[in-house]
Protein backbone atom coordinates (compact mmCIF):
# COMPACT_ATOMS: atom_id res chain seq x y z
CA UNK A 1 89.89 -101.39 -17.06
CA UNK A 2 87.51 -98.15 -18.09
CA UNK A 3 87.20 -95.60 -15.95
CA UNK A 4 84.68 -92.35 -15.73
CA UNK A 5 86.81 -89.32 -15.09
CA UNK A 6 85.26 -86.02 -13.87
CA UNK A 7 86.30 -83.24 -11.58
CA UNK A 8 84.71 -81.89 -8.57
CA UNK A 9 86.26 -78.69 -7.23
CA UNK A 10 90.20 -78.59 -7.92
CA UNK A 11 90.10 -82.85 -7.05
CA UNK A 12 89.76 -85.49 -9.99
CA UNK A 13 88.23 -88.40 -9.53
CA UNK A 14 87.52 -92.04 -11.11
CA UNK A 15 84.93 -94.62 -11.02
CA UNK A 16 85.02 -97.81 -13.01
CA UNK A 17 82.64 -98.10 -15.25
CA UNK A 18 81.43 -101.46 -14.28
CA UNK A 19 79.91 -99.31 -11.48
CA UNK A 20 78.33 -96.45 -12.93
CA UNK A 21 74.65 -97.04 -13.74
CA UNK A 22 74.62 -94.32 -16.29
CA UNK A 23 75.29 -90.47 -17.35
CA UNK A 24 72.67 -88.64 -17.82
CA UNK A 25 71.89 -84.60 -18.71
CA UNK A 26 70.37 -82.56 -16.01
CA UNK A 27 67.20 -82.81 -15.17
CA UNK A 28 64.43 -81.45 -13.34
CA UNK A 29 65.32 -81.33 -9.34
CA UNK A 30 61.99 -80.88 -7.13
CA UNK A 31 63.60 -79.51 -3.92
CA UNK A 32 62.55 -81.15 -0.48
CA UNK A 33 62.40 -79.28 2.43
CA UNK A 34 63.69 -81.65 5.00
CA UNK A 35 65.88 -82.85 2.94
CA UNK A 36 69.65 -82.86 4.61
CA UNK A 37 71.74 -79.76 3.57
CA UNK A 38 73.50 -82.29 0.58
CA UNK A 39 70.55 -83.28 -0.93
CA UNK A 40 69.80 -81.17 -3.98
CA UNK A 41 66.14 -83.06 -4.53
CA UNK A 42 64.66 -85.43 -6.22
CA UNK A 43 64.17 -86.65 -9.85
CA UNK A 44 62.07 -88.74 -12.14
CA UNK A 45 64.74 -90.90 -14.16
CA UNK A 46 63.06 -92.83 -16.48
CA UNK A 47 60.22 -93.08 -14.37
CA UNK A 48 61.77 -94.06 -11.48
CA UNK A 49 62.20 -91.47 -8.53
CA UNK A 50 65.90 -90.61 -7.29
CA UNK A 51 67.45 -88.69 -4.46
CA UNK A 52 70.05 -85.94 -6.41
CA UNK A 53 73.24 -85.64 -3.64
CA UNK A 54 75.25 -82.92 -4.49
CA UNK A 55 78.75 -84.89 -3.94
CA UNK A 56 80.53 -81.38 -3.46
CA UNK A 57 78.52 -80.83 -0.33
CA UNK A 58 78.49 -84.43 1.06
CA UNK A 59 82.36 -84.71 1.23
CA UNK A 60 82.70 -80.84 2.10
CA UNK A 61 84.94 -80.35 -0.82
CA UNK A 62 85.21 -76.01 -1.08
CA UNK A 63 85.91 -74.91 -4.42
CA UNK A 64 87.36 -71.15 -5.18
């Protein structure tokens, strides 16, 4: 099994990679203003248009 590591806050996590559609560099985020409070935005991926969650905010993770 492969796995994707990364870190968010002080917590590690994994995903296998037979999940992960891809890892990209940041991008352009165009903020939406009704967005909920863990949406960062949206992006144009390739073309395509995707909702940016910031994953810190979604779980509530607080980070010194």
């Amino acid at each position: 099994m492969q796995v994707v590591i990364f870190n968010i806050g002080k917590e590690k996590y994994a995903l296998e990679t037979r999940i992960v559609h891809g890892i990209e560099k940041m991008m352009n985020i165009t903020k939406v203003p009704t967005a909920p409070y863990y949406v960062s935005g949206l992006a144009n991926l390739r073309g395509n248009i995707i909702s940016v969650i910031d994953l810190k905010k979604y779980l509530n993770i607080i980070s010194n």
